[in-house]
Protein backbone atom coordinates (compact mmCIF):
# COMPACT_ATOMS: atom_id res chain seq x y z
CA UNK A 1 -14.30 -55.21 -36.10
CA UNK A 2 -13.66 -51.97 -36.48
CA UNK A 3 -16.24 -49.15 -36.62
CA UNK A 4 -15.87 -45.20 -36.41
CA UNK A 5 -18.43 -42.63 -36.48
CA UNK A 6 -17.20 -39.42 -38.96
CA UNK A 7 -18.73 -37.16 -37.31
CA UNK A 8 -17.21 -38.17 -33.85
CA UNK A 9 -13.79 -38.43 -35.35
CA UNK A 10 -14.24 -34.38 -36.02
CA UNK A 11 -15.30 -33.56 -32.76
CA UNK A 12 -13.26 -35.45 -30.20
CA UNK A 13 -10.35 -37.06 -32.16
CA UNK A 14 -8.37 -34.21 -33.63
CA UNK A 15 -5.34 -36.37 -34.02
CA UNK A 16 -7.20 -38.08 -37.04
CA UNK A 17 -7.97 -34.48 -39.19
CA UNK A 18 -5.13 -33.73 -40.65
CA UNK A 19 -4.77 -29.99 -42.54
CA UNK A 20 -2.60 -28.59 -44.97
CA UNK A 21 -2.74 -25.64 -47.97
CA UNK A 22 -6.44 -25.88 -48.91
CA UNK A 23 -7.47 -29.56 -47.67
CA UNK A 24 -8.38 -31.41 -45.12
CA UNK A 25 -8.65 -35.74 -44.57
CA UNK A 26 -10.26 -36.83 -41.51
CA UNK A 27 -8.47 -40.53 -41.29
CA UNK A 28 -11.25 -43.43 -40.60
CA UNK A 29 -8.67 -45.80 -41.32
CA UNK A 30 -4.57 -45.56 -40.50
CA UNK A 31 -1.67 -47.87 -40.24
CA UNK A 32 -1.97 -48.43 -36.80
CA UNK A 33 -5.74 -50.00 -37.33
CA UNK A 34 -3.69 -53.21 -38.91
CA UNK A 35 -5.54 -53.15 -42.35
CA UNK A 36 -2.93 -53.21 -44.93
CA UNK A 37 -4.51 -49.43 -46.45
CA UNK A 38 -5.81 -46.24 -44.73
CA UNK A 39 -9.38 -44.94 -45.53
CA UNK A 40 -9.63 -40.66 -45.68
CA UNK A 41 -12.33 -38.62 -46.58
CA UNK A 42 -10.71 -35.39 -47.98
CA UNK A 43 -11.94 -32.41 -48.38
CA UNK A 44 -10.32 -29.73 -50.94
CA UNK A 45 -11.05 -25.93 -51.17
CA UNK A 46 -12.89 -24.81 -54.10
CA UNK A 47 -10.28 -22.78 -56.65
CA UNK A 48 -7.79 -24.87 -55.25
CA UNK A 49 -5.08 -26.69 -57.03
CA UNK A 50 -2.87 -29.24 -55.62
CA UNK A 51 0.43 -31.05 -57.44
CA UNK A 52 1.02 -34.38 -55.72
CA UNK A 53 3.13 -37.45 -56.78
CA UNK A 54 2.77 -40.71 -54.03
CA UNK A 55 6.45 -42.35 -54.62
CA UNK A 56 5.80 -44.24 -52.19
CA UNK A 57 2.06 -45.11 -52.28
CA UNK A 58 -0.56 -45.97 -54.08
CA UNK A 59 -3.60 -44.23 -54.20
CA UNK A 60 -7.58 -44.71 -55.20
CA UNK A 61 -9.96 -41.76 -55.10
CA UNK A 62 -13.39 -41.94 -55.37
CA UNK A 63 -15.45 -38.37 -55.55
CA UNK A 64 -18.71 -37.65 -53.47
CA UNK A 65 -19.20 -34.47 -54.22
CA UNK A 66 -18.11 -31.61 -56.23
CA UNK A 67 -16.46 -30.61 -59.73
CA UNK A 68 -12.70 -30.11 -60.72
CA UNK A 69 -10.22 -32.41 -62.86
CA UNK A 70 -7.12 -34.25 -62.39
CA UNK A 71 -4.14 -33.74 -64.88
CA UNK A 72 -1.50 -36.66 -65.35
CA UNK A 73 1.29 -34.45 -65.75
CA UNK A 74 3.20 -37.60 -67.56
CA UNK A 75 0.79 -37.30 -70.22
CA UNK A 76 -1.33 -34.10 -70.02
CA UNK A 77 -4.31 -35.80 -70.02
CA UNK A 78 -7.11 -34.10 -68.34
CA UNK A 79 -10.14 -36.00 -66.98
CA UNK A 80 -12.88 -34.49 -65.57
CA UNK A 81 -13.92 -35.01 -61.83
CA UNK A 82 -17.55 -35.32 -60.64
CA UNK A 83 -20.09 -37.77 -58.01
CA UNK A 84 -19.15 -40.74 -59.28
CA UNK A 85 -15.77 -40.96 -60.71
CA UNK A 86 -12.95 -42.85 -58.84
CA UNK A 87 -9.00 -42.70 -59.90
CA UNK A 88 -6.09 -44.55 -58.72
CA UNK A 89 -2.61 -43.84 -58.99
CA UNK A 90 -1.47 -46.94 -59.97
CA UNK A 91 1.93 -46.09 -61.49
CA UNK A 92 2.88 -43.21 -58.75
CA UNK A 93 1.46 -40.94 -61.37
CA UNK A 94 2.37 -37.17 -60.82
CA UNK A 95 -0.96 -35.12 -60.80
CA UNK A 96 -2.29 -32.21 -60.96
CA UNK A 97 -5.90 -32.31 -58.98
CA UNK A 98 -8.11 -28.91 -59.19
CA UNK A 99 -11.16 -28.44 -57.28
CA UNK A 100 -13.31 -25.98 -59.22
CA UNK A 101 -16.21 -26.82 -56.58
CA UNK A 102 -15.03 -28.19 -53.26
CA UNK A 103 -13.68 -31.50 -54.05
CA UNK A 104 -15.03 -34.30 -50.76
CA UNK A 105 -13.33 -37.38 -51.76
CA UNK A 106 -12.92 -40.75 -50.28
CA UNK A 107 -9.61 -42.30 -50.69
CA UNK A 108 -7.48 -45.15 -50.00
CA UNK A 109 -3.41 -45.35 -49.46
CA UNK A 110 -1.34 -48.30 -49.69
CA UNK A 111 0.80 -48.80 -47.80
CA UNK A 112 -1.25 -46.85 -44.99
CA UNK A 113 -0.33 -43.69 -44.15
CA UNK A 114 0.43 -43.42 -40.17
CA UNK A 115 -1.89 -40.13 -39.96
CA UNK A 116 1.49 -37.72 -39.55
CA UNK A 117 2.70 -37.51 -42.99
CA UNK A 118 3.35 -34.14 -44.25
CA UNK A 119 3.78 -33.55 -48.33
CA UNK A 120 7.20 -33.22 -49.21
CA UNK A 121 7.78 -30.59 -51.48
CA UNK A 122 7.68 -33.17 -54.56
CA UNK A 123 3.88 -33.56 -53.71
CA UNK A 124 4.97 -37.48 -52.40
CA UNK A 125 4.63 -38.36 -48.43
CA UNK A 126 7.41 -40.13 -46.82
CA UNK A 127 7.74 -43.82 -46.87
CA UNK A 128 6.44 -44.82 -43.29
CA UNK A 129 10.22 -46.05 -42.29
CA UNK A 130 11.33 -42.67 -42.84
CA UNK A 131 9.12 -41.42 -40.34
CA UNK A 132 9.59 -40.67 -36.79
CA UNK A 133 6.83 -40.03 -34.44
């Protein structure tokens, strides 16, 4: 069993809150915990906008709190973001995710991400074999 406390992660396990322009995902879960996903909660800046595109994963978002929208840029459907609402990324999809409100989001990769994945500058994250530690 495996059980982790949030608000301990954020305090004495830096290695788990990961950063980058206008967000930040405390990993619960990684690949290293054996579970076949990883488990975030992400946090993204109010007026922020983020273009992301997981070639390599697949990803389900639920929202906790906060308003914005997510574009598929594929189609340019627009949905709107609030408590509540959950999206998953089940064809790779190319995005467009704005947080009009900071956006705290709980989401779910697959395969897991290793917790040192960087966005490439097509919005995707390295597949895990690609990456060194």
């Amino acid at each position: 069993m495996i059980v982790r406390d949030f608000n301990k992660i954020i305090q004495d396990e830096k290695d788990r809150v990961v950063s980058d322009a206008n967000w930040t995902s405390v990993r619960m879960l990684l690949a290293q915990d054996g579970m076949g996903f990883s488990f975030h909660i992400t946090f993204l800046e109010a007026g922020s906008e983020h273009t992301f595109e997981y070639k390599n994963h697949f990803e389900s978002v639920y929202c906790m709190q906060g308003k914005g929208s997510i574009t598929d840029l594929a189609t340019g459907e627009t949905h709107a973001i609030e408590p509540g609402v959950m999206y998953a990324l089940n064809e790779h999809d190319r995005h467009i995710l704005r947080a009009e409100e900071e956006l705290v989001m709980a989401c779910v990769f697959n395969p897991p991400v290793t917790g040192t994945e960087v966005h490439r500058e097509d919005g995707s994250y390295a597949p895990a074999e690609e990456l060194v530690d």
